[in-house]
N, C-alpha and C. Protein backbone atom coordinates (compact mmCIF):
# COMPACT_ATOMS: atom_id res chain seq x y z
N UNK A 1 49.43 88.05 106.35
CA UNK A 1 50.78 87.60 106.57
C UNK A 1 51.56 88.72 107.25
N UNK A 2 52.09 88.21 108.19
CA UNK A 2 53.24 89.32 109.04
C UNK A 2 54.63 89.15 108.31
N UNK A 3 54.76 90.96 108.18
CA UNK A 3 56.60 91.18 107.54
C UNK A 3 57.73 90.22 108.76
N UNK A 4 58.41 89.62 108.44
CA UNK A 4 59.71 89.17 109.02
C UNK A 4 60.36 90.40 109.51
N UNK A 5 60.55 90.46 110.89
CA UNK A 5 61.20 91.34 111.83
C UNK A 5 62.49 90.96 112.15
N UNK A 6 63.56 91.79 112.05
CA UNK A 6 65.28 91.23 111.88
C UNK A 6 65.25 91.87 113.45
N UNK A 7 66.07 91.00 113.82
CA UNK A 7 66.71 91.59 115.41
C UNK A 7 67.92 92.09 114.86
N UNK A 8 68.67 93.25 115.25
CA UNK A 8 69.80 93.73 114.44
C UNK A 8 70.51 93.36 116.35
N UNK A 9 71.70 92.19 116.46
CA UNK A 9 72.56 92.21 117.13
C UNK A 9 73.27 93.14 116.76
N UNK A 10 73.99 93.66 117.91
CA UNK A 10 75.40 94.46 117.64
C UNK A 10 76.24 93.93 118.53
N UNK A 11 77.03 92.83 118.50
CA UNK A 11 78.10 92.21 119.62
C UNK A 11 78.71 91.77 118.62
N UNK A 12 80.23 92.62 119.25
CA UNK A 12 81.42 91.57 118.68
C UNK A 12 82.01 90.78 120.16
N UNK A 13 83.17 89.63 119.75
CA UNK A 13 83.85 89.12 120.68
C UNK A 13 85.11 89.99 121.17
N UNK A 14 85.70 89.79 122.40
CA UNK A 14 86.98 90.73 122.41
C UNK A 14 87.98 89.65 122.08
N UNK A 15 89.17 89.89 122.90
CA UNK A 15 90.38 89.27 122.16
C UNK A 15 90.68 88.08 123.13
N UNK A 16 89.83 87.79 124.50
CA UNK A 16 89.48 86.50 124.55
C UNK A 16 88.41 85.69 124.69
N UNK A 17 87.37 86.10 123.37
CA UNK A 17 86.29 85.56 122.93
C UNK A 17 84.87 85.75 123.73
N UNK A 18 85.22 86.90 124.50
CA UNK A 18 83.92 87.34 125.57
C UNK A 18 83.14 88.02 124.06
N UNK A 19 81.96 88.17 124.42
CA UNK A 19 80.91 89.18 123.72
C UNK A 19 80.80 90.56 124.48
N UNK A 20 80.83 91.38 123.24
CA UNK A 20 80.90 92.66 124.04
C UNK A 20 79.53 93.03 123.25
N UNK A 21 78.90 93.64 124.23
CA UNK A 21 77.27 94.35 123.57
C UNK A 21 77.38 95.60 123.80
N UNK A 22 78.14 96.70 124.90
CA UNK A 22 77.75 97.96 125.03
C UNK A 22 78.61 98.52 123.95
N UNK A 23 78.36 99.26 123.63
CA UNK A 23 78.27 100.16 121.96
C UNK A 23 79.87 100.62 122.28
N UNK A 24 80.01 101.11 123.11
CA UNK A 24 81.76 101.94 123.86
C UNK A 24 82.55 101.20 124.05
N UNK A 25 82.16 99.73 124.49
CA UNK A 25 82.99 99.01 124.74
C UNK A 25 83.31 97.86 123.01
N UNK A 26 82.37 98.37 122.41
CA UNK A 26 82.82 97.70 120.97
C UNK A 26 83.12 98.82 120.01
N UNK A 27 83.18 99.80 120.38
CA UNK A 27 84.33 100.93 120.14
C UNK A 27 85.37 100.35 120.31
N UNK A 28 85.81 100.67 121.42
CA UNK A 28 86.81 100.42 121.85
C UNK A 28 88.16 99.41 121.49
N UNK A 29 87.14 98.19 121.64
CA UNK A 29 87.15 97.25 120.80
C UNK A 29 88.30 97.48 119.18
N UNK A 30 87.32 98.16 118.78
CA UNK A 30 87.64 98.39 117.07
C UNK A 30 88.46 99.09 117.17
N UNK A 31 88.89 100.34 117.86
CA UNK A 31 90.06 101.22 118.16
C UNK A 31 91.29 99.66 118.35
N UNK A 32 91.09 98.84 119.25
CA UNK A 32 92.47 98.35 119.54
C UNK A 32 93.04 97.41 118.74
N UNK A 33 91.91 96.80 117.76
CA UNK A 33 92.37 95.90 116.94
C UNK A 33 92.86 96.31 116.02
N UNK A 34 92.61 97.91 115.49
CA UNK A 34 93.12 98.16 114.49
C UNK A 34 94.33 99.21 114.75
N UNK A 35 94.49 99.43 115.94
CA UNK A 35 96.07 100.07 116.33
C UNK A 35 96.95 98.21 116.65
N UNK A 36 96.58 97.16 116.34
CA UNK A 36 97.32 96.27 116.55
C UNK A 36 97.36 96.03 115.44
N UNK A 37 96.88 96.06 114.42
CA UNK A 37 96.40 95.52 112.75
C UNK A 37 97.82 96.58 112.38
N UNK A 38 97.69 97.43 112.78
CA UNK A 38 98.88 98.55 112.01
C UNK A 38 100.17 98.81 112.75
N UNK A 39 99.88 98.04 113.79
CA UNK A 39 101.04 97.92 114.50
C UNK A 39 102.28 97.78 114.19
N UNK A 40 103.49 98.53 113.99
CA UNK A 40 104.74 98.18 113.37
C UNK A 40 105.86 97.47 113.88
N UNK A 41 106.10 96.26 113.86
CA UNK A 41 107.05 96.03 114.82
C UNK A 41 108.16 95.38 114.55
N UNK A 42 108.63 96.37 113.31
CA UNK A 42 109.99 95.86 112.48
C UNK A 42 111.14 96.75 113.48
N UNK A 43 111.93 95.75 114.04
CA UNK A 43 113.18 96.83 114.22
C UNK A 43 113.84 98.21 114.02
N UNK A 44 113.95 99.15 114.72
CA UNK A 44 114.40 100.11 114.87
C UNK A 44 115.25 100.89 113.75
N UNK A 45 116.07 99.47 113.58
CA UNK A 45 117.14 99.83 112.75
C UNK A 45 116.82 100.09 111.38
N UNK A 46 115.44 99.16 110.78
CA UNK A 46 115.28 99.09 109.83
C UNK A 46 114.39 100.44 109.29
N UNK A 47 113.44 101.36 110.32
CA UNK A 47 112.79 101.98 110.18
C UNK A 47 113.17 103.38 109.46
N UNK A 48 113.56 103.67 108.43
CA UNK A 48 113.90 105.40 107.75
C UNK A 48 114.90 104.44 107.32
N UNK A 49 115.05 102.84 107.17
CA UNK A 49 115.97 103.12 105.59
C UNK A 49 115.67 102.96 104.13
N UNK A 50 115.57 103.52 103.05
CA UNK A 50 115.66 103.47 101.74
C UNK A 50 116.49 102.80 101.44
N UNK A 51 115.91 101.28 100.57
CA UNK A 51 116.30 100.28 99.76
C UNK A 51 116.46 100.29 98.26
N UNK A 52 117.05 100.44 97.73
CA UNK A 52 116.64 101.03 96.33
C UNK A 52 116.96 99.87 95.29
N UNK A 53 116.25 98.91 95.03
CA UNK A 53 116.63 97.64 93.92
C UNK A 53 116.53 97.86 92.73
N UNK A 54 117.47 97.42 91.76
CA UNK A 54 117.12 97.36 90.66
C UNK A 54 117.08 96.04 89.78
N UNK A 55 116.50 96.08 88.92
CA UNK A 55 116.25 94.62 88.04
C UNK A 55 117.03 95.21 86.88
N UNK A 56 118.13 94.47 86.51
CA UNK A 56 118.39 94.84 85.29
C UNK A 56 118.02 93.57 84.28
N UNK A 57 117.61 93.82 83.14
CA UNK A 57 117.07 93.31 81.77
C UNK A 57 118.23 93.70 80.89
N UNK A 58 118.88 92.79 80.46
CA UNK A 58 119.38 93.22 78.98
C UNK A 58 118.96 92.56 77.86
N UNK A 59 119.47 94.11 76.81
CA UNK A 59 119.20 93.74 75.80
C UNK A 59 118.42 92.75 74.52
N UNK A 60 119.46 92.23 75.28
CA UNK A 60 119.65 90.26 74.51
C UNK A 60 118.41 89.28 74.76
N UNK A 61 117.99 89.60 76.23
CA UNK A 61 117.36 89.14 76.80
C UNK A 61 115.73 89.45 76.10
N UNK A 62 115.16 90.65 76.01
CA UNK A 62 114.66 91.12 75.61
C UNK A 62 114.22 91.14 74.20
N UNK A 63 115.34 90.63 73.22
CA UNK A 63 115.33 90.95 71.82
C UNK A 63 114.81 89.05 71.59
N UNK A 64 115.56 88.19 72.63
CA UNK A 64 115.11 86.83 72.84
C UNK A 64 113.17 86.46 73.15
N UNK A 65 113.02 87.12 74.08
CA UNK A 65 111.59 87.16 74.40
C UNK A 65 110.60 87.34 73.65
N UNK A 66 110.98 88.75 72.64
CA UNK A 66 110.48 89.17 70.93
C UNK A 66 110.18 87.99 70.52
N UNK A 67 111.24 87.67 70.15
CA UNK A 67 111.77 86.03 68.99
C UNK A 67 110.61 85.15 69.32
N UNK A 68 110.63 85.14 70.40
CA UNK A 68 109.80 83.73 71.02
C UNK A 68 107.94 84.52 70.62
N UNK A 69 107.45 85.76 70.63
CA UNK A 69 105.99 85.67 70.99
C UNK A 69 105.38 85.23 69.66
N UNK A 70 104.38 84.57 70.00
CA UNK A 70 103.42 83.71 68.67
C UNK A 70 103.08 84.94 67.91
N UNK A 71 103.38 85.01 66.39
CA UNK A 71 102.92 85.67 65.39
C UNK A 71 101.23 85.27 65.22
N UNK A 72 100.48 86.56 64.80
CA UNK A 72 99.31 86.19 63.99
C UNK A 72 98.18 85.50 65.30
N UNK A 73 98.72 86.05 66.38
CA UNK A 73 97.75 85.32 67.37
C UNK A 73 97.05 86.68 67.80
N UNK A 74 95.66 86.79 68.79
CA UNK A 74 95.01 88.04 69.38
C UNK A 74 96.17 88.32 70.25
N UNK A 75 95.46 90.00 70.76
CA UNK A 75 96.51 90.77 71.73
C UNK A 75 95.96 90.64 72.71
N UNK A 76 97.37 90.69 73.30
CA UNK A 76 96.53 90.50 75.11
C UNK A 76 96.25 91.92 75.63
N UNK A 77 96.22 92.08 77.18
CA UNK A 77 95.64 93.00 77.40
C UNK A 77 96.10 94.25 77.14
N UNK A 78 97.07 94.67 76.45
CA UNK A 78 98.05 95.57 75.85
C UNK A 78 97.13 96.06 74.87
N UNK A 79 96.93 94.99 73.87
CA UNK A 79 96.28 95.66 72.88
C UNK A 79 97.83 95.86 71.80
N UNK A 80 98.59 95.50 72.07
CA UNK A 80 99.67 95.08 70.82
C UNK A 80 100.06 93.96 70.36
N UNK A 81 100.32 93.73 68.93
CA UNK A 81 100.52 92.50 68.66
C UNK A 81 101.55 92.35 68.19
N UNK A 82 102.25 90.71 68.48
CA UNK A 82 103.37 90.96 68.49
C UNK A 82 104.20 91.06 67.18
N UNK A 83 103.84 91.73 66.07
CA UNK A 83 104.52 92.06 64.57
C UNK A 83 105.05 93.39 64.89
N UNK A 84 104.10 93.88 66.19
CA UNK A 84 104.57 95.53 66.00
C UNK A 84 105.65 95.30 66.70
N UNK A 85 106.43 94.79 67.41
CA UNK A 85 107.31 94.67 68.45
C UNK A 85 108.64 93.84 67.26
């Protein structure tokens, strides 16, 4: 019995679906898709500003959520249950 022999293609398509086979030119290739992949092309204006959000939670809110978790049930992925809380 003869081993199964793999042909190893190396062709990708370019960006209008030609096949590229020479090794430089699928370099190349990979260089441009991924300076377009990271390409930034948010407005000027928006670029160097710091947004700073906050979520506020109160209290109440919080002490409500307690109230509500099922006693006497397993812990989730915490690993606390909710008597200790």
């Amino acid at each position: 019995m003869m081993p199964k022999k793999y042909i190893n293609t190396q062709s990708i398509k370019d960006k209008h679906g030609n096949l590229l086979h020479d090794p430089q030119d699928i370099l190349e290739r990979w260089a441009r898709y991924v300076e377009e992949l990271y390409d930034d092309t948010r407005s000027s204006a928006n670029k160097g500003t710091v947004i700073h959000e906050r979520c506020v939670i109160s209290e109440l809110k919080v002490n409500t959520v307690i109230q509500k978790l099922t006693r006497n049930e397993t812990t989730g992925s915490d690993n606390i249950p909710a008597e200790f809380l």
